[in-house]
N, C-alpha and C. Protein backbone atom coordinates (compact mmCIF):
# COMPACT_ATOMS: atom_id res chain seq x y z
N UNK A 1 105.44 132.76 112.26
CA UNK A 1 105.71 131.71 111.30
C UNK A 1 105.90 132.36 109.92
N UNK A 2 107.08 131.73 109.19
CA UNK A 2 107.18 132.73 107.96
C UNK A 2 106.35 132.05 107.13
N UNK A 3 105.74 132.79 105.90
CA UNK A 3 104.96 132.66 104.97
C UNK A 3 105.46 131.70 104.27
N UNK A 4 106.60 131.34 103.80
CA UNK A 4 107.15 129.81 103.42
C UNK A 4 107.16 128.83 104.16
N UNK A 5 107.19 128.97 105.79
CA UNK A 5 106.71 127.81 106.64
C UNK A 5 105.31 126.92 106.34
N UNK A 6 104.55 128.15 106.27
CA UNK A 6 102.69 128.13 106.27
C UNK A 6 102.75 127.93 104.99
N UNK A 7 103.41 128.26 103.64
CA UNK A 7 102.88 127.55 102.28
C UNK A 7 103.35 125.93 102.35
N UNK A 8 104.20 125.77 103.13
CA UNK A 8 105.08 124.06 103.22
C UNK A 8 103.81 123.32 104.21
N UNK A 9 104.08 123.66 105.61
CA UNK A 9 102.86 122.95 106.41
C UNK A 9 101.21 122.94 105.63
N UNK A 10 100.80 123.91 104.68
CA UNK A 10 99.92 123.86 104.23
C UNK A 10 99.75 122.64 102.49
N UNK A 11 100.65 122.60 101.95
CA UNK A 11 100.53 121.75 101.14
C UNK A 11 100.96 120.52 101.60
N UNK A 12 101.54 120.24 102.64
CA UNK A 12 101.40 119.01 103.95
C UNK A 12 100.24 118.75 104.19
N UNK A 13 99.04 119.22 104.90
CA UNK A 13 98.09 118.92 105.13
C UNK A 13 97.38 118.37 103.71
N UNK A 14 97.41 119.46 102.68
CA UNK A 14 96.60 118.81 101.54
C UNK A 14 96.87 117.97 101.10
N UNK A 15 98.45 117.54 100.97
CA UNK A 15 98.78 115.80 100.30
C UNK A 15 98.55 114.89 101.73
N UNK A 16 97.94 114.82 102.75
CA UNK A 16 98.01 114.09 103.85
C UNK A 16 96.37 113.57 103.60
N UNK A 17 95.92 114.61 103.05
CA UNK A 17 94.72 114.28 102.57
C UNK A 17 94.19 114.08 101.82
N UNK A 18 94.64 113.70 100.58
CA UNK A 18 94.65 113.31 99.29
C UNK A 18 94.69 112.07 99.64
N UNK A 19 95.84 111.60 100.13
CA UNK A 19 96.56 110.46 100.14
C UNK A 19 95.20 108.73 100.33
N UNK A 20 94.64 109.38 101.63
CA UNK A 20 93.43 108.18 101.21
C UNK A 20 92.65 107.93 100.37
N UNK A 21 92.04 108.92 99.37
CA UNK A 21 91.79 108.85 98.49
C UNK A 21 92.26 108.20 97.53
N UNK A 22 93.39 108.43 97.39
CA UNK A 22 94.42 108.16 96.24
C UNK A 22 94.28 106.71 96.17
N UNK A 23 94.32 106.34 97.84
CA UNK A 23 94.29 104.82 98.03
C UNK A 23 93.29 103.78 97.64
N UNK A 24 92.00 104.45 97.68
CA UNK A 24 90.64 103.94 98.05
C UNK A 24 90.21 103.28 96.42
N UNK A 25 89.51 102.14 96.81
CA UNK A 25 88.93 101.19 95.65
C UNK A 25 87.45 101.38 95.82
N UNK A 26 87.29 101.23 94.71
CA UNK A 26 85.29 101.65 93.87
C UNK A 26 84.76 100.02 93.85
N UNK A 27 84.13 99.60 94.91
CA UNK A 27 83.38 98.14 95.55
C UNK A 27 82.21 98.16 95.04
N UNK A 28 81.46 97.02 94.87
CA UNK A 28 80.32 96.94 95.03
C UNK A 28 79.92 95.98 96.51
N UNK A 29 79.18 96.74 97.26
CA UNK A 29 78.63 96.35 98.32
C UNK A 29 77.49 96.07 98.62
N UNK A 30 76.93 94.68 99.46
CA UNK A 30 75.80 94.62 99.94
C UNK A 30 75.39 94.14 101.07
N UNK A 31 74.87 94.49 101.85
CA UNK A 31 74.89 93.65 103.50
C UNK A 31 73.20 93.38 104.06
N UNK A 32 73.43 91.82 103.98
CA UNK A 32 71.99 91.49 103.90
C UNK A 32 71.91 90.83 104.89
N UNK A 33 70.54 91.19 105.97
CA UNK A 33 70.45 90.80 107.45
C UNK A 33 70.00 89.93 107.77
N UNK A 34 69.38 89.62 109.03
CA UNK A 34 68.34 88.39 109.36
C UNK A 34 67.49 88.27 109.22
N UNK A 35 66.78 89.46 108.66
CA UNK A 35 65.14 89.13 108.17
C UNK A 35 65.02 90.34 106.99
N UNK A 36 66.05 91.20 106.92
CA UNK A 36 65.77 92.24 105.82
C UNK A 36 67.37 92.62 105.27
N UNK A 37 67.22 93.49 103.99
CA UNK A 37 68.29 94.12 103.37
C UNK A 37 68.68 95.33 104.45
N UNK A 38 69.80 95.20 104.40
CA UNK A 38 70.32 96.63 105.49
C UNK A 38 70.82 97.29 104.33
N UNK A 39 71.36 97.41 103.52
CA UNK A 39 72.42 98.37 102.79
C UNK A 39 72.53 97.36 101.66
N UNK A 40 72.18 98.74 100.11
CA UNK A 40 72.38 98.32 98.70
C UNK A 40 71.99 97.12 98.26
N UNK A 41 71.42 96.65 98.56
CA UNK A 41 70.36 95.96 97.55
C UNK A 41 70.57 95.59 96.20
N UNK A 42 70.72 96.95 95.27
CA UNK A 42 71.42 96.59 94.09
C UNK A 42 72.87 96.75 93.94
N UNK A 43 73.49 96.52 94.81
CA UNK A 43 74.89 96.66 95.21
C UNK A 43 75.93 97.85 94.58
N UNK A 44 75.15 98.96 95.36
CA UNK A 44 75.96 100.38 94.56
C UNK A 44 77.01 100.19 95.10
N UNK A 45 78.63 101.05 94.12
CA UNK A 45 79.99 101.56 94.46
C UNK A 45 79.78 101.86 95.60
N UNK A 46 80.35 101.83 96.02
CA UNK A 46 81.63 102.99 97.38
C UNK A 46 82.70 103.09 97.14
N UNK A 47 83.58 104.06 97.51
CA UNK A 47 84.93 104.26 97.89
C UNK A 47 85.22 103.41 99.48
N UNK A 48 86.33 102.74 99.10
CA UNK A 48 87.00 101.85 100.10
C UNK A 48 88.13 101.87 100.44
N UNK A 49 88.67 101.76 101.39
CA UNK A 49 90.32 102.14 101.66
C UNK A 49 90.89 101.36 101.31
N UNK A 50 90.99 99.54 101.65
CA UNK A 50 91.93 98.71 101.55
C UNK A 50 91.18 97.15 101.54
N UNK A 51 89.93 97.03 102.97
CA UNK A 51 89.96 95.62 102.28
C UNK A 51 88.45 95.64 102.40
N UNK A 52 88.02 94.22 103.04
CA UNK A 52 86.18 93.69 103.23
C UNK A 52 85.75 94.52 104.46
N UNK A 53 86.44 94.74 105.39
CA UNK A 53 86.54 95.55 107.13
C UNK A 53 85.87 97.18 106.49
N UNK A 54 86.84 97.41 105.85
CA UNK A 54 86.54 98.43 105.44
C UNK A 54 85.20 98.98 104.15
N UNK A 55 85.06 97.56 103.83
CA UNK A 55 83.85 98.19 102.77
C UNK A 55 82.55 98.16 103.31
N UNK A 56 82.58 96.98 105.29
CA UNK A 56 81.73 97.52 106.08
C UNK A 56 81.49 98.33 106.23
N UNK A 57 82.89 99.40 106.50
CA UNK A 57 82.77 100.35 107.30
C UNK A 57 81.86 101.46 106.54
N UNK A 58 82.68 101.77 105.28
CA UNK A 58 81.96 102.65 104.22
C UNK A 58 80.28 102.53 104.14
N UNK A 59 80.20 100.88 104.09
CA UNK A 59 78.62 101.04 103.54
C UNK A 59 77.83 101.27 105.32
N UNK A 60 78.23 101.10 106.04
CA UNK A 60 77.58 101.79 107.62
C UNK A 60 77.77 103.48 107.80
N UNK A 61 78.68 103.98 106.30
CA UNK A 61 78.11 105.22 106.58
C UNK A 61 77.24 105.86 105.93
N UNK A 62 77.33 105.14 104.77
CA UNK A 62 76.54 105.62 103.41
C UNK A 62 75.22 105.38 103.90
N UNK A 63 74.87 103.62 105.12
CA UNK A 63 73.62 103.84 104.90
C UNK A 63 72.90 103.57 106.22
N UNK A 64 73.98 104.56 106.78
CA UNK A 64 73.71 105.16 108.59
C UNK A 64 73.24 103.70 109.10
N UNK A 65 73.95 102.93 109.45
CA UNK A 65 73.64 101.57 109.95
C UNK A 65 74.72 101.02 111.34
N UNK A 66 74.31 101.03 112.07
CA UNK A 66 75.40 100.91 113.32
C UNK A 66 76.07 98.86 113.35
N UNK A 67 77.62 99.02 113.47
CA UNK A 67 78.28 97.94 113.87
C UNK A 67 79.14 97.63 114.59
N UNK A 68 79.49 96.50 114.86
CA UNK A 68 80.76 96.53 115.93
C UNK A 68 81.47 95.36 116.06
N UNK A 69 82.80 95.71 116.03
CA UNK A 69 83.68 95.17 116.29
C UNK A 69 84.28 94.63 117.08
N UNK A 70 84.58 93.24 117.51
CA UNK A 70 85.68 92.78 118.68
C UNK A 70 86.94 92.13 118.58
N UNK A 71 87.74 92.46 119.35
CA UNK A 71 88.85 91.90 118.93
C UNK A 71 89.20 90.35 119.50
N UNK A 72 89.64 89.39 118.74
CA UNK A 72 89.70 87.84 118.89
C UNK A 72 91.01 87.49 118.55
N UNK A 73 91.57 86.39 119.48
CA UNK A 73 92.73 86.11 119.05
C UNK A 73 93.12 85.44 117.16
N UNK A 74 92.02 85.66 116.08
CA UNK A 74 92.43 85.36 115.27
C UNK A 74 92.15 86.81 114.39
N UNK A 75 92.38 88.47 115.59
CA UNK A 75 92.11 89.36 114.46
C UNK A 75 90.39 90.33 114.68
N UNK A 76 90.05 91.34 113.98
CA UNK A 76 89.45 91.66 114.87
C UNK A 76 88.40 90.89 114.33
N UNK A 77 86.88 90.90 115.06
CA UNK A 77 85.61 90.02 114.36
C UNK A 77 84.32 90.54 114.38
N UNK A 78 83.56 90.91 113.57
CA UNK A 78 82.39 91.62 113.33
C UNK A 78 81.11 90.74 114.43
N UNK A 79 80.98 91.17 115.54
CA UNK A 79 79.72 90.46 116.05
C UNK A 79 78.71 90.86 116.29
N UNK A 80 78.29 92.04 115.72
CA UNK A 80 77.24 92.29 115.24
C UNK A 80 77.24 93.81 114.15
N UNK A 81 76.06 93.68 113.72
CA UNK A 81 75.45 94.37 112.50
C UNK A 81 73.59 95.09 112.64
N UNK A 82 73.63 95.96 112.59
CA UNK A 82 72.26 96.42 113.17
C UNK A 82 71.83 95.73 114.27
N UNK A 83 70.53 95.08 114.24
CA UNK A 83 69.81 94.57 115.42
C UNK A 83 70.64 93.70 116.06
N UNK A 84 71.14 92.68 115.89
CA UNK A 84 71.69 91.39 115.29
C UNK A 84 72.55 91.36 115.81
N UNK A 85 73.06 90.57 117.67
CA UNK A 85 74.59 89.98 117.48
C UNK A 85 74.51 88.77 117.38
N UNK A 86 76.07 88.53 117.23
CA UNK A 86 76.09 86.67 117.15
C UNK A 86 76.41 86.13 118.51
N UNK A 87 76.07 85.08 117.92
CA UNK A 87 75.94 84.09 119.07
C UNK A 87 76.45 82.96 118.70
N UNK A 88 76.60 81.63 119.32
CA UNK A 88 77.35 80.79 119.25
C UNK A 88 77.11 79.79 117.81
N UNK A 89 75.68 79.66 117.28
CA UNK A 89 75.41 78.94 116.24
C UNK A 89 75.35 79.75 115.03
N UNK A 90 75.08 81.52 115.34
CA UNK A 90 74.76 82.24 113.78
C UNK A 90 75.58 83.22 114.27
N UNK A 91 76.14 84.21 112.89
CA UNK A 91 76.45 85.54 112.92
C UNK A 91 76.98 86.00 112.01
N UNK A 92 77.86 87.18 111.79
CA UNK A 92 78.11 88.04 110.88
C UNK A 92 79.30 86.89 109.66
N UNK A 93 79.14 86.93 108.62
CA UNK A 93 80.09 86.80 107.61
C UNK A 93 80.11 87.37 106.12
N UNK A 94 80.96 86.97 105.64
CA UNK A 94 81.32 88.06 104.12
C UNK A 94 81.70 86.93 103.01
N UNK A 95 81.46 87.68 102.06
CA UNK A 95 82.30 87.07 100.33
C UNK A 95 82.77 88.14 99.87
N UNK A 96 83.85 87.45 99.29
CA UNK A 96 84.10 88.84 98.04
C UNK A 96 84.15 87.78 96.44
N UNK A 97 83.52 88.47 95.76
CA UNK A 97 82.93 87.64 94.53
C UNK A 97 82.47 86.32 94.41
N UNK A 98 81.88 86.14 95.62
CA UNK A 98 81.27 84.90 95.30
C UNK A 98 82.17 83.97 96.45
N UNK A 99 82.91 84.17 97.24
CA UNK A 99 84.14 83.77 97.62
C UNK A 99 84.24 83.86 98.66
N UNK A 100 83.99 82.98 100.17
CA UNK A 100 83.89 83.27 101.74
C UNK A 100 85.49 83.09 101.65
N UNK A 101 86.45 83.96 102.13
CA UNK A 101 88.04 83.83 102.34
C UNK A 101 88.16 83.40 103.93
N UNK A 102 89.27 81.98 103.76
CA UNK A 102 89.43 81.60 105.14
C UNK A 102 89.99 82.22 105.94
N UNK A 103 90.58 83.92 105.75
CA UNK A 103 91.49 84.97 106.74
C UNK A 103 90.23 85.65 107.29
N UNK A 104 90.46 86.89 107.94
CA UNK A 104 89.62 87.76 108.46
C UNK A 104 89.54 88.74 107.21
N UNK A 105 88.40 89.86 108.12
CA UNK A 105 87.87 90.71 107.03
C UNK A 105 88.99 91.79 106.58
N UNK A 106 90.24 92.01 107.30
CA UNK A 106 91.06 93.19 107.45
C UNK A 106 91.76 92.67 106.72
N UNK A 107 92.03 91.19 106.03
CA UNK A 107 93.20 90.62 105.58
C UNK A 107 92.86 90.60 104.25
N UNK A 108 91.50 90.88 103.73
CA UNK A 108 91.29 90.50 102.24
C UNK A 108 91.56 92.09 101.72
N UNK A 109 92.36 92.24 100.68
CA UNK A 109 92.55 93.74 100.39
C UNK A 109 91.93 93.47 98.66
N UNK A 110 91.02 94.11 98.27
CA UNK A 110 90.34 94.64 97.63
C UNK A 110 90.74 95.31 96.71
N UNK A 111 89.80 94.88 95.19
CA UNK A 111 90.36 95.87 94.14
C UNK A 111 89.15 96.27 93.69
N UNK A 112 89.38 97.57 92.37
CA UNK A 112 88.27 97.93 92.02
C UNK A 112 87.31 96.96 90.87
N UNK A 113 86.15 97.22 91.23
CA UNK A 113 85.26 96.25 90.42
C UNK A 113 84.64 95.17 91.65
N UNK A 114 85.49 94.89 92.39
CA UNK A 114 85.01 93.77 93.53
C UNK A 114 83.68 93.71 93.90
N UNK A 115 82.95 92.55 94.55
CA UNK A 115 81.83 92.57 94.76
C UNK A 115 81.77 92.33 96.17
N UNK A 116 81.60 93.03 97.42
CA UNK A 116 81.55 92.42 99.02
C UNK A 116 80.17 92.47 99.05
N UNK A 117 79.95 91.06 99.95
CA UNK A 117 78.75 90.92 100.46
C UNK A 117 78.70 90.32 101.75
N UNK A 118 78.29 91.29 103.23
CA UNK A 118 78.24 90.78 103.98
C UNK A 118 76.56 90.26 104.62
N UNK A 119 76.49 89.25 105.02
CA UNK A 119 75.35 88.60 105.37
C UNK A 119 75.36 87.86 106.73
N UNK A 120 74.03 87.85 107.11
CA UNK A 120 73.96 86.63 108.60
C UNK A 120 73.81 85.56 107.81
N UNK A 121 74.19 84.50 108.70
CA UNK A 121 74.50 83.12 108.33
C UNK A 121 74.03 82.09 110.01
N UNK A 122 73.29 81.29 109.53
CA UNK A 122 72.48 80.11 110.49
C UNK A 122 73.76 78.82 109.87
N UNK A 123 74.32 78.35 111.16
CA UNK A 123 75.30 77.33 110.51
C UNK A 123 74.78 76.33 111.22
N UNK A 124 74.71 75.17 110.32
CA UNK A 124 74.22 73.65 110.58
C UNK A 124 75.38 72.98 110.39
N UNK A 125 75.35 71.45 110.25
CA UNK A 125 76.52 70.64 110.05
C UNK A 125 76.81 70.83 109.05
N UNK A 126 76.40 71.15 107.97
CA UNK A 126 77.31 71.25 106.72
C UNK A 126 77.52 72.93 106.14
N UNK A 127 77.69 73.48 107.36
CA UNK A 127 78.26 74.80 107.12
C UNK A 127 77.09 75.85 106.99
N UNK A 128 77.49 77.18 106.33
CA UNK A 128 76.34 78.56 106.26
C UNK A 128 75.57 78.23 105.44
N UNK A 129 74.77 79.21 104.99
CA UNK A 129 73.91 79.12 103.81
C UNK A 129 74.37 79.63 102.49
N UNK A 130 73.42 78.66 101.40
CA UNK A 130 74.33 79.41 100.19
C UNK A 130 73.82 81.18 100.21
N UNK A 131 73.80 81.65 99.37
CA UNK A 131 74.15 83.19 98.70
C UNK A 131 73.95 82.66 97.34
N UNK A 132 72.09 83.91 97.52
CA UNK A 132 71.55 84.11 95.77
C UNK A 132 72.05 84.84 95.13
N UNK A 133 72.48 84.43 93.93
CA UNK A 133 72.70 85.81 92.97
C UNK A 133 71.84 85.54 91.82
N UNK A 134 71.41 86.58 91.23
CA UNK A 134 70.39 86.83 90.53
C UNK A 134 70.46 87.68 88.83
N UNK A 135 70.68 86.85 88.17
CA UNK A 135 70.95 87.72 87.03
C UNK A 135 70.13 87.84 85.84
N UNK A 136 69.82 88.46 84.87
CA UNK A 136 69.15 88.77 83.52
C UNK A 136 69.62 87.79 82.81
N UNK A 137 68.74 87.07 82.24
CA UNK A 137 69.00 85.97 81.06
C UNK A 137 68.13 86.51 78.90
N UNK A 138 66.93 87.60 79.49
CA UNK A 138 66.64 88.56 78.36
C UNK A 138 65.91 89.30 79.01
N UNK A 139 66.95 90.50 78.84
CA UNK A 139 65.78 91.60 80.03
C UNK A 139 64.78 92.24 78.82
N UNK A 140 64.71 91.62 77.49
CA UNK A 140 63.86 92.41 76.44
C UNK A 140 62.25 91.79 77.29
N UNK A 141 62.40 90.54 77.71
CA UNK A 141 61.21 89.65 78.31
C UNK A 141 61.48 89.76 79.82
N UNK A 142 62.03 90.24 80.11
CA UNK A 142 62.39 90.02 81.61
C UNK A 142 62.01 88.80 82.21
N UNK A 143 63.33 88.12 81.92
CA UNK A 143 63.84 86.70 82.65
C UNK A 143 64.76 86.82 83.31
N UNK A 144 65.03 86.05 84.52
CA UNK A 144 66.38 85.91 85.13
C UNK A 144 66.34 84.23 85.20
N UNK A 145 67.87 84.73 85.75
CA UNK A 145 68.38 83.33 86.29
C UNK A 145 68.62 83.24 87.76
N UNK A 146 68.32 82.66 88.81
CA UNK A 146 68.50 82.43 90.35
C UNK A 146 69.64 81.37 90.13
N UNK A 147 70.86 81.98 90.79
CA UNK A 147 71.90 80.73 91.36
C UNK A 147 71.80 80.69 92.64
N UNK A 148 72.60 79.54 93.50
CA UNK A 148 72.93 79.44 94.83
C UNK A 148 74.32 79.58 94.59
N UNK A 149 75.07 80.10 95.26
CA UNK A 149 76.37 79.74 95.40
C UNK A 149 77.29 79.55 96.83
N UNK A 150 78.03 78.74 97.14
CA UNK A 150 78.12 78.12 98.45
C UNK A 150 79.73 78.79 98.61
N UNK A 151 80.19 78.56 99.83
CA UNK A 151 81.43 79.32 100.13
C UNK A 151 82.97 79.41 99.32
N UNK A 152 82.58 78.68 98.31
CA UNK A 152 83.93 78.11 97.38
C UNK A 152 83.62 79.14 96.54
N UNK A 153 82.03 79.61 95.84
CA UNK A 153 81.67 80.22 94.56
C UNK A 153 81.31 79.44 94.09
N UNK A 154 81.36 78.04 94.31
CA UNK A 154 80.52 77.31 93.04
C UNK A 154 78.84 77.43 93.04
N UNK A 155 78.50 77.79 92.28
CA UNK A 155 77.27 78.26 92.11
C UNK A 155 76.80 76.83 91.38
N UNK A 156 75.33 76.74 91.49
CA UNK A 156 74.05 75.47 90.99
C UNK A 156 72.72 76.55 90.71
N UNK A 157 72.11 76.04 89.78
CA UNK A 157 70.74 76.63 89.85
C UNK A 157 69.84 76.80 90.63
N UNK A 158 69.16 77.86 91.15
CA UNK A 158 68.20 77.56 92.64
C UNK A 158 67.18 77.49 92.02
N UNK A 159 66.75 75.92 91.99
CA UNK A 159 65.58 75.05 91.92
C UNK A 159 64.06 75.62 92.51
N UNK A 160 63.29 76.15 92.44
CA UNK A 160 62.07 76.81 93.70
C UNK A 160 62.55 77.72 94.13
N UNK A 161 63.41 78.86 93.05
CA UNK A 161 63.21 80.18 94.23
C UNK A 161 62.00 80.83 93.87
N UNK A 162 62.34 81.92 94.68
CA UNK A 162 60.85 82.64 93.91
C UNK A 162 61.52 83.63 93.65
N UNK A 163 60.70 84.42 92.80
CA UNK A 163 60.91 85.71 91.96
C UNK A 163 60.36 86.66 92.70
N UNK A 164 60.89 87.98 93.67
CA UNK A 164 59.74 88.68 93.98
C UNK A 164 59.31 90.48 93.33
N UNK A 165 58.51 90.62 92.20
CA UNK A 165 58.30 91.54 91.57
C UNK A 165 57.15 92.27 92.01
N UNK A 166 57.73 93.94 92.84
CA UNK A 166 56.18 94.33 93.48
C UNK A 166 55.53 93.93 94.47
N UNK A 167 54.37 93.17 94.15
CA UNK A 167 53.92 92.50 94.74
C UNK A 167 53.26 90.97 94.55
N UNK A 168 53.72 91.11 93.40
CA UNK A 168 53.95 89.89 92.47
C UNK A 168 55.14 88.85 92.97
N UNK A 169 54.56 87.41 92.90
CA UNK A 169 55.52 86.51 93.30
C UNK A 169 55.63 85.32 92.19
N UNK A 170 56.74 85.19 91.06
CA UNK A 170 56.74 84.10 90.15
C UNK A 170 57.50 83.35 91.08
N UNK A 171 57.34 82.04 90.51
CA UNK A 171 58.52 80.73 90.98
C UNK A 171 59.40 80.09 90.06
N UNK A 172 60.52 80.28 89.99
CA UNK A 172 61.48 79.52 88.76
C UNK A 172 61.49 78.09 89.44
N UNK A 173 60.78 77.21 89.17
CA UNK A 173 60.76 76.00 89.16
C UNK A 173 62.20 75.08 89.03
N UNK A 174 62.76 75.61 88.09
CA UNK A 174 64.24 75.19 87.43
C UNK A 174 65.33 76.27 87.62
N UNK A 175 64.83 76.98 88.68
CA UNK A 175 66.17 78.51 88.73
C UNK A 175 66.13 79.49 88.13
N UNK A 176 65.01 79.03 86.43
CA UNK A 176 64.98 80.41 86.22
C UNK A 176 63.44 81.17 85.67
N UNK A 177 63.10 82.25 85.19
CA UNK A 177 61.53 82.15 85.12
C UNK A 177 61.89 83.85 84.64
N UNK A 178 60.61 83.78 83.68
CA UNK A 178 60.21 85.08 82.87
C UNK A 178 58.75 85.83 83.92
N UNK A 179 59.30 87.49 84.35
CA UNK A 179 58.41 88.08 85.06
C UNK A 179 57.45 88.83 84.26
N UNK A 180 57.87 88.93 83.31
CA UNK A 180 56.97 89.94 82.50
C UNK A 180 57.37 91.08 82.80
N UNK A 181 56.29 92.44 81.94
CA UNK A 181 56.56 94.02 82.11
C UNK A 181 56.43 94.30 83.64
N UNK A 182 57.40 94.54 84.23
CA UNK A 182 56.84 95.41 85.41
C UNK A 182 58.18 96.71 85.56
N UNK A 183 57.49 97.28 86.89
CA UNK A 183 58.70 98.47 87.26
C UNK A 183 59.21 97.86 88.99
N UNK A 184 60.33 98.74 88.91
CA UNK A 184 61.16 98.39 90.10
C UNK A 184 61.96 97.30 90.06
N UNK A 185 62.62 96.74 90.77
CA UNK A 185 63.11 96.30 91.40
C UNK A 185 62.38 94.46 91.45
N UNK A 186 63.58 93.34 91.02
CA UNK A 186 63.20 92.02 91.17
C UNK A 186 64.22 91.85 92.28
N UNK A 187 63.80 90.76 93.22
CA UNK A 187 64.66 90.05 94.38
C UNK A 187 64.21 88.25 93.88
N UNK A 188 65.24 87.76 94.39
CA UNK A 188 64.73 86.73 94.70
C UNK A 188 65.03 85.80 96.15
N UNK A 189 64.25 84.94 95.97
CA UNK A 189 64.76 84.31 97.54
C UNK A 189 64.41 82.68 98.09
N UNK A 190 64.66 81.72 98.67
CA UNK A 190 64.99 80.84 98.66
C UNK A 190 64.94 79.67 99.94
N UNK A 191 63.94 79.27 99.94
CA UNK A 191 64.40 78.97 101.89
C UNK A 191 65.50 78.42 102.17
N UNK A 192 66.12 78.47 103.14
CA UNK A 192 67.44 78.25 103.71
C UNK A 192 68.53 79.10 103.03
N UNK A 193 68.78 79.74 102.10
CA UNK A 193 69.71 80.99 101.34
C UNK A 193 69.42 82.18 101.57
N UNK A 194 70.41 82.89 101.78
CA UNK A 194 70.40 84.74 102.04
C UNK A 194 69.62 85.08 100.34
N UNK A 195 69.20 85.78 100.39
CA UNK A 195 68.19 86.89 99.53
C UNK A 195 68.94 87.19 98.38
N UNK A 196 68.89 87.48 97.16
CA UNK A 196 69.34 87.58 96.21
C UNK A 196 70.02 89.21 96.50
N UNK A 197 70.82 89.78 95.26
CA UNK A 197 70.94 90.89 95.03
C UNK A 197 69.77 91.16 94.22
N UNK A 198 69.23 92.81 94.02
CA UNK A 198 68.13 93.40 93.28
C UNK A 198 68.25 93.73 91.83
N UNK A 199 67.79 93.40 91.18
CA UNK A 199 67.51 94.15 89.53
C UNK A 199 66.49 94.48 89.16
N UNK A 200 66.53 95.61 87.97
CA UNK A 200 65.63 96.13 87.50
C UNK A 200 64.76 95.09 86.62
């Protein structure tokens, strides 16, 4: 092989491999289970190729978590996630910002900044559960605010969540509530709603 063959096939390989990169979007991800957080918590970046399928995929490597896929005539379908398959009344679903999309997970393509969150979901007659999000209202006092937000994004105040700091448990009575000095990590959580995201 001449030495101009092997410099051509060789800068082939390196733009062949660039190339996903090049592609890939900076997510925030979080995938929250049936009884615990599986992956990011405080919903760190990843690199992502293209859509929600894929920001599974990433965060099952980042945080060694086994899943699987089947294929359905509407596309392929996540039926299970760690312990956890689905079954006919509960199972795997996603948002991206706040946002359950009526396509599959391969169809939502993703930009940077995005927020995916995949979660188990118990469906009753009036659909899944909402999805806490949890934000700082004066972190000089450390307060938050608990929302619910339901598959559209419209978010309401979550009335009785609780705050969980440590080992400390406040209750925002009205959605929202001051924890005081502590370290680590606040969650909150809600009966009948998936688990908040984490803050400091």
């Amino acid at each position: 092989m001449s030495r101009r063959l092997s410099s051509f096939l060789a800068i082939g390989v390196v733009a062949l491999m660039l190339v996903p990169a090049a592609l890939a979007v900076r997510v925030h991800v979080r995938v929250e289970g049936k009884t615990q957080t599986i992956f990011g918590s405080a919903e760190p970046t990843l690199s992502v190729q293209v859509n929600a399928l894929d920001a599974l995929d990433s965060a099952s490597v980042a945080g060694e978590f086994y899943y699987h896929v089947t294929l359905s005539g509407f596309g392929p379908y996540v039926d299970q996630i760690g312990h956890y398959a689905a079954d006919s009344s509960s199972g795997w679903v996603f948002k991206v910002n706040g946002v359950s999309p009526p396509v599959g997970a391969d169809q939502v393509t993703l930009k940077t900044g995005d927020r995916v969150l995949w979660y188990w979901a118990a469906f009753g007659p009036s659909g899944g559960p909402p999805t806490l999000v949890l934000q700082t209202t004066n972190k000089k006092r450390s307060c938050y605010r608990v929302l619910a937000q339901d598959d559209n994004g419209k978010t309401t105040a979550a009335r009785g969540a609780v705050l969980h700091v440590g080992s400390r448990s406040v209750r925002a009575r009205t959605g929202s509530a001051c924890v005081g000095p502590h370290r680590g990590t606040v969650r909150a959580t809600l009966a009948g709603a998936v688990r908040s995201n984490a803050l400091t």
